[in-house]
C-alpha atoms as a PDB file:
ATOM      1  CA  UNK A   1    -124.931 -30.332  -6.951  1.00  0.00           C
ATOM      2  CA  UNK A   2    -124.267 -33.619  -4.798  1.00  0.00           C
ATOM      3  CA  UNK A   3    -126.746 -35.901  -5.983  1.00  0.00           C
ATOM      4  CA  UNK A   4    -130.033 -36.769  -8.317  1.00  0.00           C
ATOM      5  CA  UNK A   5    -130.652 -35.828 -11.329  1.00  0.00           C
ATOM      6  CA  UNK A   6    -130.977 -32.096 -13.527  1.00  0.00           C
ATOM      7  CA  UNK A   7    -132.442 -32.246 -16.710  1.00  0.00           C
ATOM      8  CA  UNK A   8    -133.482 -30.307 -19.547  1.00  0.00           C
ATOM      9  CA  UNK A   9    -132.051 -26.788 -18.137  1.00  0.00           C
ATOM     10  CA  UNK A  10    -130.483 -23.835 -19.366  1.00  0.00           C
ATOM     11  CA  UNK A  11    -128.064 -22.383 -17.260  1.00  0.00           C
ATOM     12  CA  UNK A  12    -127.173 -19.269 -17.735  1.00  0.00           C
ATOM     13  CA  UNK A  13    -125.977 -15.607 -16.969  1.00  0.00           C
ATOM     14  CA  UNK A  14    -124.427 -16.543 -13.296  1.00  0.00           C
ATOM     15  CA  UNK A  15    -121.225 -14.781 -12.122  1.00  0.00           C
ATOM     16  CA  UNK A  16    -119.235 -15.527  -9.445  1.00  0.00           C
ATOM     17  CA  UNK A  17    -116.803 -12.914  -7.920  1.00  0.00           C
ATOM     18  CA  UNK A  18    -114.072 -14.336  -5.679  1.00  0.00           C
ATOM     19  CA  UNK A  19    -110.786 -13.748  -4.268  1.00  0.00           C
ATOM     20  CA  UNK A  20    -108.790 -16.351  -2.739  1.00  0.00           C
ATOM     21  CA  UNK A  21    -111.535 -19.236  -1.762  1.00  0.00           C
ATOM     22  CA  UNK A  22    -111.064 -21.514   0.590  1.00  0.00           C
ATOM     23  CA  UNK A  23    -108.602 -24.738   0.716  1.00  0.00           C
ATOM     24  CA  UNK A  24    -110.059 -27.605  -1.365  1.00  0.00           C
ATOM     25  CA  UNK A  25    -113.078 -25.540  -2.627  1.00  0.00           C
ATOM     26  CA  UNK A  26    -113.258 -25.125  -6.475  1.00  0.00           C
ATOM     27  CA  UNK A  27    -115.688 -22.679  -7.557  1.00  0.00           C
ATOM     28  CA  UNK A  28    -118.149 -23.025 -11.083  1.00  0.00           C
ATOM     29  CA  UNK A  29    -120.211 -20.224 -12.442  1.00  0.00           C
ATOM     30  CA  UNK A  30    -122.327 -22.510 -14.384  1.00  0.00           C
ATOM     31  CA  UNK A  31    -122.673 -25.629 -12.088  1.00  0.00           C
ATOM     32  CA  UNK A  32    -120.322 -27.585  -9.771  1.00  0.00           C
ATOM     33  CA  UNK A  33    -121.312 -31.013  -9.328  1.00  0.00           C
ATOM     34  CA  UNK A  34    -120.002 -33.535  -6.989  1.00  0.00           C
ATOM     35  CA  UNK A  35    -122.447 -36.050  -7.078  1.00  0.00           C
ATOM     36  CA  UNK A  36    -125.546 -36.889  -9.118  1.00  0.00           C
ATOM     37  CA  UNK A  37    -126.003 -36.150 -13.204  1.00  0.00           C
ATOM     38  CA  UNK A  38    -126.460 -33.507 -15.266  1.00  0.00           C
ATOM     39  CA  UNK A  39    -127.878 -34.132 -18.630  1.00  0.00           C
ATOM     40  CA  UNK A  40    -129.394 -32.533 -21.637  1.00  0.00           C
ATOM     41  CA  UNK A  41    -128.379 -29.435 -20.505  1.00  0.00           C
ATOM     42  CA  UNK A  42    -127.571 -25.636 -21.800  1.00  0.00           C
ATOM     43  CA  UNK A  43    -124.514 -24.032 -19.406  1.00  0.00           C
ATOM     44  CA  UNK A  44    -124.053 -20.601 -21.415  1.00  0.00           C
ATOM     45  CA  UNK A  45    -122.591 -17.547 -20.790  1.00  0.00           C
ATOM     46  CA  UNK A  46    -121.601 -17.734 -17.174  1.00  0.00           C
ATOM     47  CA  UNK A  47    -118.340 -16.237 -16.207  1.00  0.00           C
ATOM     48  CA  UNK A  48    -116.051 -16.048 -13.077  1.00  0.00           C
ATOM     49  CA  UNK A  49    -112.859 -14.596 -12.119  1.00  0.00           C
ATOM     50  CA  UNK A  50    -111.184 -15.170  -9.094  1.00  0.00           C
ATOM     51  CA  UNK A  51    -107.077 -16.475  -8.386  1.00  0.00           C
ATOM     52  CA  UNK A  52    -106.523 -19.636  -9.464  1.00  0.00           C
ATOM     53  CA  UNK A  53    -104.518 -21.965  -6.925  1.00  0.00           C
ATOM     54  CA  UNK A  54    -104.658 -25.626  -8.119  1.00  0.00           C
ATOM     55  CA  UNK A  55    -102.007 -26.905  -5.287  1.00  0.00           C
ATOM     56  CA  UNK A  56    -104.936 -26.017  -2.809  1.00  0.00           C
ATOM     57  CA  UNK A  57    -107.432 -27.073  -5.197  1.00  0.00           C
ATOM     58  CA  UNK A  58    -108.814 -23.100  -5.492  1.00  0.00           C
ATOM     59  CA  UNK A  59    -110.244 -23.272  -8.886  1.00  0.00           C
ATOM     60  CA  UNK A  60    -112.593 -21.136 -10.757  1.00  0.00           C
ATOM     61  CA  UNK A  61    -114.231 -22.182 -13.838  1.00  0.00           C
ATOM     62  CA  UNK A  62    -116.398 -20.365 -16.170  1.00  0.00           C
ATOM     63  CA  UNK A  63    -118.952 -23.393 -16.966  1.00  0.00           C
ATOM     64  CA  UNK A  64    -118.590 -26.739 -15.400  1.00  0.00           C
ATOM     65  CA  UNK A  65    -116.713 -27.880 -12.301  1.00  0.00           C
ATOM     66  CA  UNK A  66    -117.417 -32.056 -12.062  1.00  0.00           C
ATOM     67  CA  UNK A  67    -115.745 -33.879  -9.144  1.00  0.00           C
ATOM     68  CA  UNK A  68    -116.295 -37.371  -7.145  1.00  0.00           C
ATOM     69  CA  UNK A  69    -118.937 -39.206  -9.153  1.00  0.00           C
ATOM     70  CA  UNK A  70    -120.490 -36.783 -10.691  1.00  0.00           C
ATOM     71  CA  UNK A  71    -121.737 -36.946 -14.050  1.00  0.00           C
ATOM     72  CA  UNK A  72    -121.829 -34.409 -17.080  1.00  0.00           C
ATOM     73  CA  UNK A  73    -124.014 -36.781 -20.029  1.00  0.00           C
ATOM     74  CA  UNK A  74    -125.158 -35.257 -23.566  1.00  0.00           C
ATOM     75  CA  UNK A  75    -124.758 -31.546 -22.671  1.00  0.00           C
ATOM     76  CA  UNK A  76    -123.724 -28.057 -24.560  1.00  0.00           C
ATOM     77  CA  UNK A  77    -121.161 -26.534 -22.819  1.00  0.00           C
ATOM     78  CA  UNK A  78    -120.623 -22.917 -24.727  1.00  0.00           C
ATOM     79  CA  UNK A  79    -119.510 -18.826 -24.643  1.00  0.00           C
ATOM     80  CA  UNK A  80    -118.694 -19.361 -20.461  1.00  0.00           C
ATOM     81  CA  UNK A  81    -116.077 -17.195 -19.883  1.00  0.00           C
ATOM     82  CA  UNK A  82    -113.113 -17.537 -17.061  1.00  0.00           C
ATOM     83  CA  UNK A  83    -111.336 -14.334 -16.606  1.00  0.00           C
ATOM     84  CA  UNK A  84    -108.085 -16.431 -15.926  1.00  0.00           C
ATOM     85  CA  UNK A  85    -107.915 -20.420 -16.656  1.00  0.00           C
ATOM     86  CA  UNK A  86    -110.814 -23.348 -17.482  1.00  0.00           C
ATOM     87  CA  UNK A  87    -113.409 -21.306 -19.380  1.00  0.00           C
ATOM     88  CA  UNK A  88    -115.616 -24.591 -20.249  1.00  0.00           C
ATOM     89  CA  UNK A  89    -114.989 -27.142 -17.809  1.00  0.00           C
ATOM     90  CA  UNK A  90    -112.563 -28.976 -14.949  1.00  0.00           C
ATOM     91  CA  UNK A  91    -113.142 -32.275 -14.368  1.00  0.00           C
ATOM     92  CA  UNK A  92    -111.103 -34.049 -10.937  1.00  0.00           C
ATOM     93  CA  UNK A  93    -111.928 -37.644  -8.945  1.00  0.00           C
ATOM     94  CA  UNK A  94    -113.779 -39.690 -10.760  1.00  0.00           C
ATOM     95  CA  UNK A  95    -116.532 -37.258 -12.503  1.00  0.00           C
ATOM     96  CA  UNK A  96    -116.928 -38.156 -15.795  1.00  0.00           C
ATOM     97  CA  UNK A  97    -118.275 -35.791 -19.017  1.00  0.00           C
ATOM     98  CA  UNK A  98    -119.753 -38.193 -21.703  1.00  0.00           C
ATOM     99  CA  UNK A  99    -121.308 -36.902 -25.340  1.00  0.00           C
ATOM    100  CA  UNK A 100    -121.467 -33.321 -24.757  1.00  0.00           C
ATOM    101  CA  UNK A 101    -120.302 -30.589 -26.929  1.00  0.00           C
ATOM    102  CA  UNK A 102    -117.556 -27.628 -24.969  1.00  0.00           C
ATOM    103  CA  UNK A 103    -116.795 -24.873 -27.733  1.00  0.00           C
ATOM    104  CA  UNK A 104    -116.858 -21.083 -27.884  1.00  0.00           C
ATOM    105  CA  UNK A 105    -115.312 -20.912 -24.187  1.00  0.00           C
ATOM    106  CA  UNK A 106    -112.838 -18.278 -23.452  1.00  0.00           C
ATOM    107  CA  UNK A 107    -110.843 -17.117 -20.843  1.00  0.00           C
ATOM    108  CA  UNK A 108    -109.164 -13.375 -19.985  1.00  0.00           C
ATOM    109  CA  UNK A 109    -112.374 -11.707 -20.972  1.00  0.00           C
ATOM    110  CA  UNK A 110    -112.796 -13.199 -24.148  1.00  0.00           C
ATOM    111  CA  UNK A 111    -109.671 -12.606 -26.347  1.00  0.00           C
ATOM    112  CA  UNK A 112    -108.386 -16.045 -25.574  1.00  0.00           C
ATOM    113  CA  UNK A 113    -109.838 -19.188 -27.227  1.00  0.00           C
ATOM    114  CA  UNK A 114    -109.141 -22.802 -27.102  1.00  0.00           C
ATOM    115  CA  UNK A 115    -106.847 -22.443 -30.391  1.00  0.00           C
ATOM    116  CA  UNK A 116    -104.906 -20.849 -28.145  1.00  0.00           C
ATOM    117  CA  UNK A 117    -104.760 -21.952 -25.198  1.00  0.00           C
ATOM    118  CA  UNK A 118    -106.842 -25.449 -24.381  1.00  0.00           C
ATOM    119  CA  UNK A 119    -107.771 -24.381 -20.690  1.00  0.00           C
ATOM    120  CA  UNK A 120    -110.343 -22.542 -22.495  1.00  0.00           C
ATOM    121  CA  UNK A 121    -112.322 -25.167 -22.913  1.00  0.00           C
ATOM    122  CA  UNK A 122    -111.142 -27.855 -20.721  1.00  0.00           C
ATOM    123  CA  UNK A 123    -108.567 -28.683 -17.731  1.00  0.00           C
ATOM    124  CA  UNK A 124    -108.620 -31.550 -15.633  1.00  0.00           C
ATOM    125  CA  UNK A 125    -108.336 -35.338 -16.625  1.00  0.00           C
ATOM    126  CA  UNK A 126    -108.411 -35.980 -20.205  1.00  0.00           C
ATOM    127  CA  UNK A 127    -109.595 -39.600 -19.506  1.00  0.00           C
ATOM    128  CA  UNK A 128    -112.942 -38.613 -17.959  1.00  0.00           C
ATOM    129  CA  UNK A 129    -113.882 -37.498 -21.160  1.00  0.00           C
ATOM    130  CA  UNK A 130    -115.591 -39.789 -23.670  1.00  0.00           C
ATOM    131  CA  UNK A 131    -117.388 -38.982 -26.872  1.00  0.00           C
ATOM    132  CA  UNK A 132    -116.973 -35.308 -26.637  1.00  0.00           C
ATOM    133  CA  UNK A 133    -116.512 -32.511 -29.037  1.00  0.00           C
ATOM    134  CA  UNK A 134    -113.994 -29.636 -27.976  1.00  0.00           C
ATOM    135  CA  UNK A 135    -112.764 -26.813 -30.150  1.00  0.00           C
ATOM    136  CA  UNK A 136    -109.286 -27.425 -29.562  1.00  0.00           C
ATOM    137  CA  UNK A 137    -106.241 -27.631 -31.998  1.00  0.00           C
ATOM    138  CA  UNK A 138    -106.760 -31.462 -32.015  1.00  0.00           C
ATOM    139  CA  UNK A 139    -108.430 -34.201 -29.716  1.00  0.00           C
ATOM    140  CA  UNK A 140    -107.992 -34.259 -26.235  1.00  0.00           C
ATOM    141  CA  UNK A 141    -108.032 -38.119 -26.066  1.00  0.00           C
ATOM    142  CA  UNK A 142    -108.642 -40.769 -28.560  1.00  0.00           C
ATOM    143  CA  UNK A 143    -112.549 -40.758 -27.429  1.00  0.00           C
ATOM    144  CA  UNK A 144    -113.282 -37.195 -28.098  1.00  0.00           C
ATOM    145  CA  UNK A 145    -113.085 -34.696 -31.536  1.00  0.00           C
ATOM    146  CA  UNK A 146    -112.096 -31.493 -32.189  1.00  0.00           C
ATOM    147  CA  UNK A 147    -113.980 -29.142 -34.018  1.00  0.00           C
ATOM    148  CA  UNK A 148    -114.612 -25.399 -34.224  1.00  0.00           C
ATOM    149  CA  UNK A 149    -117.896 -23.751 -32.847  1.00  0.00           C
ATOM    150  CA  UNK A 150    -118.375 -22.619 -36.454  1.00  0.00           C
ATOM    151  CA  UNK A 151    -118.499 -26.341 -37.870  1.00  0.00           C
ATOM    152  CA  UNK A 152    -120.723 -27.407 -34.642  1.00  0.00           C
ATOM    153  CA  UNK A 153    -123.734 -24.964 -34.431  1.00  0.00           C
ATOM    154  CA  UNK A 154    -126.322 -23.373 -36.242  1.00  0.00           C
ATOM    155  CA  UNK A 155    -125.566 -19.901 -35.320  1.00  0.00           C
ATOM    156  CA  UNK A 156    -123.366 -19.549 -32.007  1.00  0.00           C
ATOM    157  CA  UNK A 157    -122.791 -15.628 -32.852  1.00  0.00           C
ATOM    158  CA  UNK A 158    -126.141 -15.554 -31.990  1.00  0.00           C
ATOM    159  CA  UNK A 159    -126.155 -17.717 -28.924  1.00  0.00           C
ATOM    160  CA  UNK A 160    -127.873 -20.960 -31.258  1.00  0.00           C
ATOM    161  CA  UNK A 161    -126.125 -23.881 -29.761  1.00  0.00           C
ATOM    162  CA  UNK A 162    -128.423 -25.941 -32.099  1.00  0.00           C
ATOM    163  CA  UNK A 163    -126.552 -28.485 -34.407  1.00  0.00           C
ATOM    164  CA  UNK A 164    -125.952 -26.994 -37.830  1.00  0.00           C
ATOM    165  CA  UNK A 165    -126.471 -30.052 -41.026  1.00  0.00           C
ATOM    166  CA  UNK A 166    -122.814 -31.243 -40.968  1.00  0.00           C
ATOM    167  CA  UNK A 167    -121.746 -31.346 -37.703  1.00  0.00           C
ATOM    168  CA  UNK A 168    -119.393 -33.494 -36.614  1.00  0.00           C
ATOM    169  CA  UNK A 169    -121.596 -33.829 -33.131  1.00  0.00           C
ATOM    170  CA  UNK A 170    -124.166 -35.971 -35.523  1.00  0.00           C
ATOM    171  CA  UNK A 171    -124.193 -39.597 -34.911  1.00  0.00           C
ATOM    172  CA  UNK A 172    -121.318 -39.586 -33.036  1.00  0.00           C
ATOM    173  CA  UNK A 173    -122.117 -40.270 -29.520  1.00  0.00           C
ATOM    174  CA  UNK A 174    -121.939 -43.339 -27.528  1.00  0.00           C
ATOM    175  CA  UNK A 175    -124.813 -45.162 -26.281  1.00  0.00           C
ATOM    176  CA  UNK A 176    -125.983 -43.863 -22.674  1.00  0.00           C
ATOM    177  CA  UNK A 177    -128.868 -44.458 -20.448  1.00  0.00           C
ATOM    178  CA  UNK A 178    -130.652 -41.047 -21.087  1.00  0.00           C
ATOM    179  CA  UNK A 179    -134.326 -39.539 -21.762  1.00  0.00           C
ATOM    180  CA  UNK A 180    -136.007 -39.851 -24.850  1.00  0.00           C
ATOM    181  CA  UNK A 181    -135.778 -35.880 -25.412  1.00  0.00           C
ATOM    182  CA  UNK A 182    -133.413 -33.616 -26.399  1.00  0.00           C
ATOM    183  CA  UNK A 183    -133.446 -30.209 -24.645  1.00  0.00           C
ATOM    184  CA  UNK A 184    -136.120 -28.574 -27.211  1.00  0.00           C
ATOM    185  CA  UNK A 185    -138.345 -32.038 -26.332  1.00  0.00           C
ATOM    186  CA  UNK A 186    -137.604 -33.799 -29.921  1.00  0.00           C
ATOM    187  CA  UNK A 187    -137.264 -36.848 -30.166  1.00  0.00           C
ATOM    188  CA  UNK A 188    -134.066 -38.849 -29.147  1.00  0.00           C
ATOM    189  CA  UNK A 189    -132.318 -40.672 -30.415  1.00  0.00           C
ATOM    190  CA  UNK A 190    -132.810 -39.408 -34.316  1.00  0.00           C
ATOM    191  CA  UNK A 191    -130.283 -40.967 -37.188  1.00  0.00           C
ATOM    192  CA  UNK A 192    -128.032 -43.888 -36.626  1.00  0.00           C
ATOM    193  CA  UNK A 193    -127.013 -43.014 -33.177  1.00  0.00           C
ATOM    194  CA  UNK A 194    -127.147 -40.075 -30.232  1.00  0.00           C
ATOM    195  CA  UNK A 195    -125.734 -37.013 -30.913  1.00  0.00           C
ATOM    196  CA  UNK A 196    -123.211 -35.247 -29.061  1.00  0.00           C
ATOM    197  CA  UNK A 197    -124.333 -32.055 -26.980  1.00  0.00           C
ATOM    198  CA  UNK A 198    -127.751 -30.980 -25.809  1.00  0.00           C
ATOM    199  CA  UNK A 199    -129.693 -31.153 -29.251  1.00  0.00           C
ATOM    200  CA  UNK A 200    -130.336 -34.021 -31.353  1.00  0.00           C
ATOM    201  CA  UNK A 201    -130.484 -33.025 -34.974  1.00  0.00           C
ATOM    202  CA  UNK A 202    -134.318 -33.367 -36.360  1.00  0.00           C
ATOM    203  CA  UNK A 203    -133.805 -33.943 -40.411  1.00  0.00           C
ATOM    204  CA  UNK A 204    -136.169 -31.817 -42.429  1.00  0.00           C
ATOM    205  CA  UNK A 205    -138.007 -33.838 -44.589  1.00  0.00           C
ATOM    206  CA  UNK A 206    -137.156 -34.345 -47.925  1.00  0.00           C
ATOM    207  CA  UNK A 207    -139.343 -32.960 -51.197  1.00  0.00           C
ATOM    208  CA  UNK A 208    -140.128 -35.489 -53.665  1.00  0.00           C
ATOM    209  CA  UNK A 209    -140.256 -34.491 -57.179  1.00  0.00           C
ATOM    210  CA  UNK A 210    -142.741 -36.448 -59.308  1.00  0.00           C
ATOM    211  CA  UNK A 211    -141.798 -36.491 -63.377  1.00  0.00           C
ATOM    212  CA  UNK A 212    -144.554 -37.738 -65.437  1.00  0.00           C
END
């Protein structure tokens, strides 16, 4: 992607085979973007595998690649898978990954999470990162959270990236120029402020008990 705008997608099932790549030519299974801004988005389940060589700027990444001025804004990044390094995303230049939620990433075919090692959800720049939620140990950067998939979603054994009641992605976003719409078209922003990740959290309604 090297400009404009992609919106309200879900990205999904893509694999990309390589071997060595060329020089200066990262690779994404989900979506590499250069230029332009991907928001409200879905990037789930993609996987790559291919040999890593950073000094030449190979890389392979399992969800997100965002270099130059490119923009990741309010997006679920979750279960990509990276058969080596950088399951979730790699961020270089000056790409930037604001409010979105990367959890339930793994890398050499699954068995390794980012408890255990953090380029399974991340590698990059930790400063391009702002409002985010990652399932690391702890906080990338003092923007950003850390919280398990578990804690974040509805159902992510299932593949429901949805916010469960209690996540820490509620209300904890910062303010961005974005569309009034989360990915299943509710209404956004909903609560006291935008909510990290893809979906915006609709509260049920209340029942009101009437004693006479």
């Amino acid at each position: 992607m090297l400009a404009g705008l992609v919106t309200h997608c879900v990205i999904s099932n893509n694999v990309v085979h390589g071997g060595w790549g060329s020089y200066n030519d990262p690779y994404a299974a989900g979506v590499r973007i250069s230029g332009g801004r991907l928001e409200n988005c879905l990037v789930v389940g993609n996987r790559t595998a291919g040999f890593d060589d950073p000094a030449q700027n190979r890389i392979f990444v399992g969800g997100v690649h965002v270099s130059g001025s490119g923009s990741v804004v309010n997006c679920t990044i979750a279960g990509n898978n990276r058969s080596n390094v950088y399951g979730g995303v790699h961020t270089s230049g000056a790409g930037s990954v604001i409010n979105c939620v990367i959890a339930g990433n793994n890398v050499t075919n699954t068995t390794i999470t980012a408890l255990d090692n953090p380029n399974a959800a991340w590698g990059g720049n930790a400063s391009l990162f702002s409002h985010c939620v990652l399932d690391t140990a702890a906080p990338i950067n003092g923007d950003c959270f850390a919280a398990s998939a578990e804690m974040l979603f509805k159902n992510p054994a299932e593949a429901n990236f949805r916010l469960r009641s209690g996540s820490p992605a509620i209300n904890n976003g910062t303010e961005v120029s974005t569309s009034a719409t989360d990915l299943d078209g509710n209404p956004r922003v909903f609560g006291k402020s935008i909510d990290i990740g893809c979906y915006e959290l609709q509260h049920a309604a209340g029942t009101l008990l009437m004693v006479r």
